[in-house]
N, C-alpha and C. Protein backbone atom coordinates (compact mmCIF):
# COMPACT_ATOMS: atom_id res chain seq x y z
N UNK A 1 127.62 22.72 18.75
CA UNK A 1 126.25 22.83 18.34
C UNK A 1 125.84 21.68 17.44
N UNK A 2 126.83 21.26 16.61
CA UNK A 2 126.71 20.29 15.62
C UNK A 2 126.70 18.98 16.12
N UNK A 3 127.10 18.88 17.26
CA UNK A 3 127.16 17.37 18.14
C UNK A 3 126.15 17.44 18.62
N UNK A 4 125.66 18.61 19.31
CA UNK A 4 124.44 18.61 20.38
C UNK A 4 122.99 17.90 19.37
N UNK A 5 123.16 18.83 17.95
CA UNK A 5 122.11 18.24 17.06
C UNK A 5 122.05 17.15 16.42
N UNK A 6 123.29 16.33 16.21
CA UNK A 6 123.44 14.97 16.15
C UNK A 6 122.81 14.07 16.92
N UNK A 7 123.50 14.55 18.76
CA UNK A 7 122.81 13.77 20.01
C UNK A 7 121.27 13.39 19.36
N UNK A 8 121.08 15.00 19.62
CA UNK A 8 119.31 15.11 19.79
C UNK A 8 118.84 14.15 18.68
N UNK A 9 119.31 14.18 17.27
CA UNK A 9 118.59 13.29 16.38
C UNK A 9 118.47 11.98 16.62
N UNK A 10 119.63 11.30 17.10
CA UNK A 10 120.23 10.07 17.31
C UNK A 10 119.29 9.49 18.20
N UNK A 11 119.29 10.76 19.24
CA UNK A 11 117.86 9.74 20.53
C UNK A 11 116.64 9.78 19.95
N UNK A 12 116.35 10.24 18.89
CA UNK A 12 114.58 9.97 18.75
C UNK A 12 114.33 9.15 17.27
N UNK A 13 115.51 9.09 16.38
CA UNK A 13 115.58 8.64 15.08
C UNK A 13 114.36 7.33 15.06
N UNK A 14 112.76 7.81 14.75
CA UNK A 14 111.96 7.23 14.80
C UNK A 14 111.40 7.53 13.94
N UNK A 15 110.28 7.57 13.09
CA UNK A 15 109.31 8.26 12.75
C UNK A 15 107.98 8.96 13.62
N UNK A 16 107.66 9.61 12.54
CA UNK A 16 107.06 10.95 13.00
C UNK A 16 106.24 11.25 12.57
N UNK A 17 105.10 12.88 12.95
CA UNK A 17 104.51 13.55 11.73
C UNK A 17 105.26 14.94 11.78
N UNK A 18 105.36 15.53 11.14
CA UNK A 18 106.08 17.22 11.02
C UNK A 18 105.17 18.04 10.03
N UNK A 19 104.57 19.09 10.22
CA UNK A 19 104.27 19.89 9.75
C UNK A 19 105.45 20.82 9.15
N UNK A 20 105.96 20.48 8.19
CA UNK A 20 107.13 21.07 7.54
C UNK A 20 107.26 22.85 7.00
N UNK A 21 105.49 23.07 6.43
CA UNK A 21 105.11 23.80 5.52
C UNK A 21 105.33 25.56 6.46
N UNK A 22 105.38 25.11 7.75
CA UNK A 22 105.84 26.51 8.76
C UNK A 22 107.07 27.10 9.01
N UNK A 23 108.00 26.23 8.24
CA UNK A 23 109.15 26.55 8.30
C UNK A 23 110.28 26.62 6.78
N UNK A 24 111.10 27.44 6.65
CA UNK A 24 111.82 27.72 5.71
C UNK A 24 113.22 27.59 6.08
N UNK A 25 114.03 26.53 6.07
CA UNK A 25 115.47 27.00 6.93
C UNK A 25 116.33 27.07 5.83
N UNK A 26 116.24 26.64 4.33
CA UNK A 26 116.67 26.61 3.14
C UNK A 26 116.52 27.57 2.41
N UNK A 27 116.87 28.42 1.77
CA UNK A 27 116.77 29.99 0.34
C UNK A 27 118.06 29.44 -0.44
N UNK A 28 117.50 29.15 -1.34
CA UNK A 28 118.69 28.66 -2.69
C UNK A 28 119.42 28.25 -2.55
N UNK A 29 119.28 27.51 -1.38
CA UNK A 29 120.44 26.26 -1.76
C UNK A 29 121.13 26.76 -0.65
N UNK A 30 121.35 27.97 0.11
CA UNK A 30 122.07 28.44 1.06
C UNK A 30 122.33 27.69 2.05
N UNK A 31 124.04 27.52 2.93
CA UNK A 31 123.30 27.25 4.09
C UNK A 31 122.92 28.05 5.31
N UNK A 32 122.33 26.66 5.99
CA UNK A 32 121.33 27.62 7.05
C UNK A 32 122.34 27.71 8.45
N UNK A 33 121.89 28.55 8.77
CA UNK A 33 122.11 28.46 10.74
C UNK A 33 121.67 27.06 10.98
N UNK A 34 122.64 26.64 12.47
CA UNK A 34 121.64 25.44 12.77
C UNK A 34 120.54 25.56 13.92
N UNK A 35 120.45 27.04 14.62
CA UNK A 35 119.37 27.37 15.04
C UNK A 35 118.24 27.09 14.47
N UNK A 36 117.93 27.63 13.16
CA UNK A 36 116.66 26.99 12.27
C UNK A 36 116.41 25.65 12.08
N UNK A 37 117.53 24.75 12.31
CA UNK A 37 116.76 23.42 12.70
C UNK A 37 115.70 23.16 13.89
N UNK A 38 115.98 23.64 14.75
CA UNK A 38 115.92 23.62 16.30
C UNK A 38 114.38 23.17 16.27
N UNK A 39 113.36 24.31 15.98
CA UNK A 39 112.26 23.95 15.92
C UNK A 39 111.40 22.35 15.41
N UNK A 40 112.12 22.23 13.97
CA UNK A 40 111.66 21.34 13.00
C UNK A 40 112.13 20.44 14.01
N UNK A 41 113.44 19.96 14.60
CA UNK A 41 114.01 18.98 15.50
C UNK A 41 113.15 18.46 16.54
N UNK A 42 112.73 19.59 17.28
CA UNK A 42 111.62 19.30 18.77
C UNK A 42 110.28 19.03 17.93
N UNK A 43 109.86 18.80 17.07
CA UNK A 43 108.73 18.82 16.33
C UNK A 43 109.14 17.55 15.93
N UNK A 44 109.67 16.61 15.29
CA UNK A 44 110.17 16.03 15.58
C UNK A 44 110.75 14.65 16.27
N UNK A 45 110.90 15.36 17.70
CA UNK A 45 111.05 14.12 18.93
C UNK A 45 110.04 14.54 19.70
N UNK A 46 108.84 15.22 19.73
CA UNK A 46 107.97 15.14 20.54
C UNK A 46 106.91 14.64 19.61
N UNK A 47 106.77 14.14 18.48
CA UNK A 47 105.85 13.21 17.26
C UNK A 47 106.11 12.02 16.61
N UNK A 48 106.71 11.95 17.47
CA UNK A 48 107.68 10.65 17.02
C UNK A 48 106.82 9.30 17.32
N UNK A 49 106.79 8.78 16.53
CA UNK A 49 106.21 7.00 16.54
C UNK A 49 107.01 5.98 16.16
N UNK A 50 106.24 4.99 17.04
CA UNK A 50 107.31 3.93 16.80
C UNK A 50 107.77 4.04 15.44
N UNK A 51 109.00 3.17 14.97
CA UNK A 51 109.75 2.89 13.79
C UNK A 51 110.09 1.75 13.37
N UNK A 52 110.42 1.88 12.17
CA UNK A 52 110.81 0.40 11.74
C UNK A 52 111.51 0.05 11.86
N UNK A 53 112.94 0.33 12.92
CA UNK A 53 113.90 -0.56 13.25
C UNK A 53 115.00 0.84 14.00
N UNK A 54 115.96 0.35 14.40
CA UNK A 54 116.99 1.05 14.97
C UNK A 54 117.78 1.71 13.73
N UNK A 55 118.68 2.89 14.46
CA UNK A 55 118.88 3.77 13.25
C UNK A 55 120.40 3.21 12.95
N UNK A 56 120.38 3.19 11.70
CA UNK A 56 121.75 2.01 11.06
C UNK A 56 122.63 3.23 9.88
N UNK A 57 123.70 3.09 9.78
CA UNK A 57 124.77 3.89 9.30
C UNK A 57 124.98 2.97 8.00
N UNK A 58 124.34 2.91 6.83
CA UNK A 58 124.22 2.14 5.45
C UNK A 58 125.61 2.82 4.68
N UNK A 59 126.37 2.34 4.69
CA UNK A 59 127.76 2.72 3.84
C UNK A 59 127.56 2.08 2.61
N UNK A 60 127.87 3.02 1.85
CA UNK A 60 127.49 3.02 0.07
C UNK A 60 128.88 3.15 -0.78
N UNK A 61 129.53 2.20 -1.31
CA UNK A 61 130.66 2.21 -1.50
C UNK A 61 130.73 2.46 -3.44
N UNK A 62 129.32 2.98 -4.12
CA UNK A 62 129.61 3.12 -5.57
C UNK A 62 128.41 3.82 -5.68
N UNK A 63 128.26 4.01 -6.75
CA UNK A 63 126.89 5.11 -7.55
C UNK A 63 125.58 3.95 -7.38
N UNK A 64 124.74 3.92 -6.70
CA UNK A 64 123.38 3.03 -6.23
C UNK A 64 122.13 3.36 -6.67
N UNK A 65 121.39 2.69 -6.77
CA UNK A 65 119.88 2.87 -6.55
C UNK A 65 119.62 2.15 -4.96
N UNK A 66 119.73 3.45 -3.84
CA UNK A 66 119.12 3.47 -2.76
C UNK A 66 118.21 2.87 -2.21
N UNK A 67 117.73 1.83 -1.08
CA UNK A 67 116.90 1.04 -0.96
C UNK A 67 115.57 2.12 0.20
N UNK A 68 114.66 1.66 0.20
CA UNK A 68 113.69 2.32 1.42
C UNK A 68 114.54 2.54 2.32
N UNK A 69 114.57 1.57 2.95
CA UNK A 69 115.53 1.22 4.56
C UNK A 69 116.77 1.75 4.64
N UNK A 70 117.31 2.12 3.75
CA UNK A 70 118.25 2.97 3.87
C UNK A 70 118.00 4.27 3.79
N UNK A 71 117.02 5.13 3.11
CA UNK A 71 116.52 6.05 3.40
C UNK A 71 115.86 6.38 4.61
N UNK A 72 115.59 5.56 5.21
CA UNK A 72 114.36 5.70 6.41
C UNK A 72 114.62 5.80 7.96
N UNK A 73 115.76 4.72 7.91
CA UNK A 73 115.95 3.67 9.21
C UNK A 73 117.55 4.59 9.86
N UNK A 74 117.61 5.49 9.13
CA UNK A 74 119.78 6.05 9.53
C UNK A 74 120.06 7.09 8.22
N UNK A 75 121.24 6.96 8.54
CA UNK A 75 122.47 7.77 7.56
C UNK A 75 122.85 7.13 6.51
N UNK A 76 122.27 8.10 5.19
CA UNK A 76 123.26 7.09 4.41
C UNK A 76 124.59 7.43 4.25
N UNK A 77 125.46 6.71 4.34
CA UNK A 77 126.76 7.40 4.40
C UNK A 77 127.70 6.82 2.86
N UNK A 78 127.73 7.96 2.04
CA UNK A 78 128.77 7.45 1.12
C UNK A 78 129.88 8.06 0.97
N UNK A 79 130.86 6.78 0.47
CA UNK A 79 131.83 6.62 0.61
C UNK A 79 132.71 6.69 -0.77
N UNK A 80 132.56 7.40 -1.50
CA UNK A 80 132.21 7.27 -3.15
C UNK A 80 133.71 8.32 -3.48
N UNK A 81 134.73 8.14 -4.44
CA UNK A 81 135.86 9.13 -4.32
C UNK A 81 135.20 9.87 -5.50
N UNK A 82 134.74 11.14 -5.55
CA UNK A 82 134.87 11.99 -6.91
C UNK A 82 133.22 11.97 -6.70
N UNK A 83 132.67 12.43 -7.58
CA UNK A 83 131.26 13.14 -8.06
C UNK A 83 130.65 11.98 -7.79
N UNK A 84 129.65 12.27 -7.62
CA UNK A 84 129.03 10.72 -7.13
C UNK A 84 126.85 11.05 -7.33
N UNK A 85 126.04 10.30 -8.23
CA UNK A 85 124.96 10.18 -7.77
C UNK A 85 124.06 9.29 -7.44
N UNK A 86 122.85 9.33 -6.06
CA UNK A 86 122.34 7.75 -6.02
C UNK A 86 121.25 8.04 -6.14
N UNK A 87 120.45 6.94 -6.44
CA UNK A 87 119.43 7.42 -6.93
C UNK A 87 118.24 6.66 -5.69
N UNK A 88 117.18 7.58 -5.90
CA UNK A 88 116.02 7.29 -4.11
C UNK A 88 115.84 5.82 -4.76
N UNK A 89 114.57 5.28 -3.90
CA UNK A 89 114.01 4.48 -4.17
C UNK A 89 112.52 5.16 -4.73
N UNK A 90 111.44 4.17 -5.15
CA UNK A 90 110.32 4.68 -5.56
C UNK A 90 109.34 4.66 -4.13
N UNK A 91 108.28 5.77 -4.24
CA UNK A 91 107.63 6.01 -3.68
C UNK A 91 106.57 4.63 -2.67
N UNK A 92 106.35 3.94 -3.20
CA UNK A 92 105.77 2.74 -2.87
C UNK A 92 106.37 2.18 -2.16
N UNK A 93 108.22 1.64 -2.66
CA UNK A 93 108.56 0.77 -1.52
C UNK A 93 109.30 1.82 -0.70
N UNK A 94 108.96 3.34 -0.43
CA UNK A 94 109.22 3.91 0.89
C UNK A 94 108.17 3.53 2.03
N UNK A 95 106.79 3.57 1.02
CA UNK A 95 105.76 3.47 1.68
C UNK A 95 105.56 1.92 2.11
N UNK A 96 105.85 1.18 1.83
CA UNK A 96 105.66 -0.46 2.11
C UNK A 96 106.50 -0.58 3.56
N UNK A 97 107.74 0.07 3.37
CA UNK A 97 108.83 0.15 4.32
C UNK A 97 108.41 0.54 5.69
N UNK A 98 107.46 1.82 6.02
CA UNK A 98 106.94 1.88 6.76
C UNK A 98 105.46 1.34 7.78
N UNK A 99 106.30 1.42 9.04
CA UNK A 99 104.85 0.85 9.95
C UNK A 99 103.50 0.81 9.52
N UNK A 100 102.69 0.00 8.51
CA UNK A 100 101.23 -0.14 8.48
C UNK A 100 101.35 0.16 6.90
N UNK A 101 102.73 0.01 6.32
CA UNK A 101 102.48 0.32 5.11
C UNK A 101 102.05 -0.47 3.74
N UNK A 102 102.76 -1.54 4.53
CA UNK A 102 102.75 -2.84 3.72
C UNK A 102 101.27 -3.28 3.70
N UNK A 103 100.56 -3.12 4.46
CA UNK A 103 99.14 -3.52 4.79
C UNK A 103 97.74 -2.34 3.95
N UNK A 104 97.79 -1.70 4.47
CA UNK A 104 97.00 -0.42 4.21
C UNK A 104 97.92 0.67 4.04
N UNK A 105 97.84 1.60 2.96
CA UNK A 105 98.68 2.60 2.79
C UNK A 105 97.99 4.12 3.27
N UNK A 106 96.57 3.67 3.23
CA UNK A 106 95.53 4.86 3.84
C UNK A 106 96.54 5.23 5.42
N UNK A 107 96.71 4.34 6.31
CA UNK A 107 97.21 4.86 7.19
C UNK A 107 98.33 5.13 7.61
N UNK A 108 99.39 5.68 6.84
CA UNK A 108 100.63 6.17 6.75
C UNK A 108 100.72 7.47 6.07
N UNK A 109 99.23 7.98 5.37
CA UNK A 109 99.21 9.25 4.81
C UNK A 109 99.30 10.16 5.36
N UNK A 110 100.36 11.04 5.32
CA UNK A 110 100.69 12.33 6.27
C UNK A 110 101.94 11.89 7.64
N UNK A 111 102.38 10.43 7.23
CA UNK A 111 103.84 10.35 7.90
C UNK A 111 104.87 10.68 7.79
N UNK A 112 105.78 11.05 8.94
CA UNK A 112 106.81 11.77 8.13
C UNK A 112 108.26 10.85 9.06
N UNK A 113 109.31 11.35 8.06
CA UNK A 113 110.46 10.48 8.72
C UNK A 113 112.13 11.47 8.15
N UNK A 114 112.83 11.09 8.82
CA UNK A 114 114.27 12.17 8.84
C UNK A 114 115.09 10.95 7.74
N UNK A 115 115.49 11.51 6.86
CA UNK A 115 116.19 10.96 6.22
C UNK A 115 117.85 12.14 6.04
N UNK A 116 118.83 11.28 6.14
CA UNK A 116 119.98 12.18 6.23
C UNK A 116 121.05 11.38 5.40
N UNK A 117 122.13 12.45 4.21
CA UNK A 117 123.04 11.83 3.17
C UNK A 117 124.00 12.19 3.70
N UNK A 118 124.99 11.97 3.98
CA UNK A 118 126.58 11.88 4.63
C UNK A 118 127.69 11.85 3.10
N UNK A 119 128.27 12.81 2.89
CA UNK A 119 128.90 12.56 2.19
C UNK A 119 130.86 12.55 2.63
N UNK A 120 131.22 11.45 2.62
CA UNK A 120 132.33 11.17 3.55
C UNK A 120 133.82 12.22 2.31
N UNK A 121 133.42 12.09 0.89
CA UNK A 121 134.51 12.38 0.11
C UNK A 121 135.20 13.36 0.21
N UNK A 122 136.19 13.09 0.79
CA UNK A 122 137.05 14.45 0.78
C UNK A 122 138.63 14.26 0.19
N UNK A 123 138.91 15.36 -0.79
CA UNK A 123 138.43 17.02 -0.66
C UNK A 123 137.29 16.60 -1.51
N UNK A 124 137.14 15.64 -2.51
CA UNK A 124 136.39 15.67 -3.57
C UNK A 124 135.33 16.43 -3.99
N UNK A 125 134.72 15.28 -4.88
CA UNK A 125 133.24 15.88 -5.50
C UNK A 125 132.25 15.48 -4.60
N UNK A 126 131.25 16.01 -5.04
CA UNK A 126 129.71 16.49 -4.60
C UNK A 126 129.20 14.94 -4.80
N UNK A 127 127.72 15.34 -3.69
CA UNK A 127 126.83 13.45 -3.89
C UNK A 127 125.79 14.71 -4.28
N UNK A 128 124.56 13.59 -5.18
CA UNK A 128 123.59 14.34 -5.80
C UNK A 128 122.56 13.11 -5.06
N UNK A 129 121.71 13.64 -4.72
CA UNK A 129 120.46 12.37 -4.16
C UNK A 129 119.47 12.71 -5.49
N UNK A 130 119.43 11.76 -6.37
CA UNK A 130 118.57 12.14 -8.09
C UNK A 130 117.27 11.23 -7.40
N UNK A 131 116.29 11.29 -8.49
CA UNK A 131 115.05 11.09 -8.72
C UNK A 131 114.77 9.80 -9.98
N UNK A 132 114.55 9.06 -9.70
CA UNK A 132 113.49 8.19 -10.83
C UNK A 132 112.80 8.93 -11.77
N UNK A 133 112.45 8.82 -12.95
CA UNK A 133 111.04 9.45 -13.61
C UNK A 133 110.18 8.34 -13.38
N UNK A 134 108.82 9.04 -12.64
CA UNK A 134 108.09 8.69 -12.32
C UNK A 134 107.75 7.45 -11.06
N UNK A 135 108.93 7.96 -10.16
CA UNK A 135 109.20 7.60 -8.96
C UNK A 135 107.89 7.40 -7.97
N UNK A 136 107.33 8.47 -8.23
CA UNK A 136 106.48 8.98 -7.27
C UNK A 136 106.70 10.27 -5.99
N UNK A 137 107.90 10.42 -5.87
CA UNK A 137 108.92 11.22 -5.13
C UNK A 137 108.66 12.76 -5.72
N UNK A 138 108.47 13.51 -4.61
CA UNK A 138 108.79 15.12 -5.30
C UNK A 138 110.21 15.94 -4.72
N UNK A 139 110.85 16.11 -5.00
CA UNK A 139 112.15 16.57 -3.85
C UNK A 139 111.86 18.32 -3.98
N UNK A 140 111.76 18.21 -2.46
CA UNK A 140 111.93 20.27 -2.52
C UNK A 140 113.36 20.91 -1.71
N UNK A 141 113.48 21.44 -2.97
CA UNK A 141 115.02 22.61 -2.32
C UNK A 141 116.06 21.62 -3.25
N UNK A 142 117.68 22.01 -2.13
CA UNK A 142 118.67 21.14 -3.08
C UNK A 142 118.81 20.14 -2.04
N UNK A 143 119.25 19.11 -3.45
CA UNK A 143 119.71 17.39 -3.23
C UNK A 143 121.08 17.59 -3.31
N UNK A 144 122.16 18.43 -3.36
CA UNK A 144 123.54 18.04 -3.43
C UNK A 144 124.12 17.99 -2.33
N UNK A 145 124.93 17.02 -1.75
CA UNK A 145 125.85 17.10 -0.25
C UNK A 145 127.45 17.49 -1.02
N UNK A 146 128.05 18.91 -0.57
CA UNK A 146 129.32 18.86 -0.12
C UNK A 146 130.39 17.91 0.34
N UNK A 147 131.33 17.66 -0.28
CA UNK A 147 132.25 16.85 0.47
C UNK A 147 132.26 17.38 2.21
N UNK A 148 132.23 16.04 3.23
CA UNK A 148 132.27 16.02 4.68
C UNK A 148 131.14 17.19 5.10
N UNK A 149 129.95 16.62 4.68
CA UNK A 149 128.67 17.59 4.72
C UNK A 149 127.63 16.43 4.83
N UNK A 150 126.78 16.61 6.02
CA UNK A 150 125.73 16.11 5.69
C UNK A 150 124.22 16.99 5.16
N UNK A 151 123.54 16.49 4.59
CA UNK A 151 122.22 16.93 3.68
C UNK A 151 120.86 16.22 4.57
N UNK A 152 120.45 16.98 5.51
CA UNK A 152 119.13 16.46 6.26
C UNK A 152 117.93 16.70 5.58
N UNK A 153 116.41 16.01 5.46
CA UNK A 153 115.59 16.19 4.89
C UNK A 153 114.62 15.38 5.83
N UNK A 154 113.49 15.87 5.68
CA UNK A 154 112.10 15.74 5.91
C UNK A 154 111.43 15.04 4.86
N UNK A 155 110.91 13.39 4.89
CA UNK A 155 109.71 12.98 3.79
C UNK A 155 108.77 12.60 4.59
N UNK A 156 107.38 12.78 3.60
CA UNK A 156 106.44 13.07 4.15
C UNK A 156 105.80 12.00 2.74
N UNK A 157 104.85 11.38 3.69
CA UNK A 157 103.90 10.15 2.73
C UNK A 157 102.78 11.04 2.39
N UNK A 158 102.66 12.04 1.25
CA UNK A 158 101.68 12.70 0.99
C UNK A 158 100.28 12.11 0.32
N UNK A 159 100.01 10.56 -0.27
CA UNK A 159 99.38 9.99 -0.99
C UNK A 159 99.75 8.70 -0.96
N UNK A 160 98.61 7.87 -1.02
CA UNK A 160 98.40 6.31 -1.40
C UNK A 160 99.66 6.05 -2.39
N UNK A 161 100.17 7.06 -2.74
CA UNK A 161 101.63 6.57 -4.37
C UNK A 161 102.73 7.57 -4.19
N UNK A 162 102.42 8.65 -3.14
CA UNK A 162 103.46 9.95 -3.53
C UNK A 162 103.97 10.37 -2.03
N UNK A 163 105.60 10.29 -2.17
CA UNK A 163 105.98 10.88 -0.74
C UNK A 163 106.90 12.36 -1.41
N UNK A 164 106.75 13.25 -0.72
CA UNK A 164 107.45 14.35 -0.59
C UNK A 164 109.24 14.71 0.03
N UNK A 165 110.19 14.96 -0.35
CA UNK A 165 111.40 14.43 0.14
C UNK A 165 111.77 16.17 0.09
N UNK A 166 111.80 17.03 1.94
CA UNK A 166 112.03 18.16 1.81
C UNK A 166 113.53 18.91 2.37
N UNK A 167 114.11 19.21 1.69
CA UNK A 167 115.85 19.11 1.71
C UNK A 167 115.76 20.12 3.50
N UNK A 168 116.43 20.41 4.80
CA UNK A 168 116.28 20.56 5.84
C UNK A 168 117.68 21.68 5.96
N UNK A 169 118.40 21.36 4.61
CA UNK A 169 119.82 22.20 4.64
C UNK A 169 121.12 21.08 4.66
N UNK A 170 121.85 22.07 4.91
CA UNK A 170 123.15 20.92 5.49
C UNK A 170 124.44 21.17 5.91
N UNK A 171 124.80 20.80 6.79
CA UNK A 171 125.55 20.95 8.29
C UNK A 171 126.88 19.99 8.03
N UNK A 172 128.46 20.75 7.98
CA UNK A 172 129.22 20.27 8.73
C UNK A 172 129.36 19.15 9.32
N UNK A 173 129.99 17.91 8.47
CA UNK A 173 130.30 17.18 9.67
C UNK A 173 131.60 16.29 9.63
N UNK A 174 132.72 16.78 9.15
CA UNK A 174 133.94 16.28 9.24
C UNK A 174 134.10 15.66 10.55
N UNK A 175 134.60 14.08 10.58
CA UNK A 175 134.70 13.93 11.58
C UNK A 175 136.00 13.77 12.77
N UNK A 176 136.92 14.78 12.52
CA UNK A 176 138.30 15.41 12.71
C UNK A 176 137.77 16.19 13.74
């Protein structure tokens, strides 16, 4: 099931719009079935717009401040031994990052894009995806990835300055 939803992401890893606000696949942090992706997924790859580039596997080898394009464009995958946190980028250069963003930001309002944290450490500690003060970023649900866990999320360019970063759950993915 966990490959099949990999596939599926892998072929459309574009941007999008998603109406996020119809769905709940997250309650405290729990995880979810990966049935409850299913929907958000086909929602998804049937809204999908072009993107800013092919989807790239960004290996993070220490505690970072995260670039756009690595949020946007793939997986971030870290590689970090023990507790580990990185921190987003700011709201602006998510928004610059994207198609028409750099130009006019009016028309990227209400875009949305799959951003996914890979946390490779095992057995180890936990990755935390933290926040800037005054980033511009709102994160909903939890930011922590499990060792050999990935952490999927939904952001959404809610404003000319403010994107929304909405945690999607997180899924298994030792790759054994």
């Amino acid at each position: 099931m966990i490959r099949a939803m990999i596939a599926k992401l892998l072929s459309f890893l574009t941007l999008g719009v998603v109406n996020t606000s119809q769905y709940s696949p997250e309650v405290d942090g729990a995880l979810i079935p990966a049935a409850s992706l299913i929907p958000v997924l086909n929602q998804l790859a049937n809204n999908a717009a072009p993107g800013p580039g092919d989807f790239a596997f960004n290996a993070v080898t220490s505690a970072s401040q995260l670039t756009a394009a690595q949020v946007i464009q793939g997986l971030v995958f870290s590689q970090v031994s023990g507790a580990v946190t990185h921190t987003l980028p700011s709201a602006a250069q998510i928004i610059a990052q994207l198609p028409g963003g750099g130009n006019s930001t009016g028309s990227v309002i209400g875009r949305s894009f799959l951003a996914a944290f890979y946390n490779t450490n095992t057995p180890g500690g936990v990755m935390t995806i933290a926040n800037s003060s005054g980033s511009g970023i709102t994160l909903s649900g939890t930011f922590t990835v499990a060792a050999s866990y990935v952490r999927w999320a939904v952001g959404q360019v809610t404003s000319a300055t403010a994107v929304t970063l909405t945690s999607l759950g997180q899924s298994f993915a030792n790759a054994n």
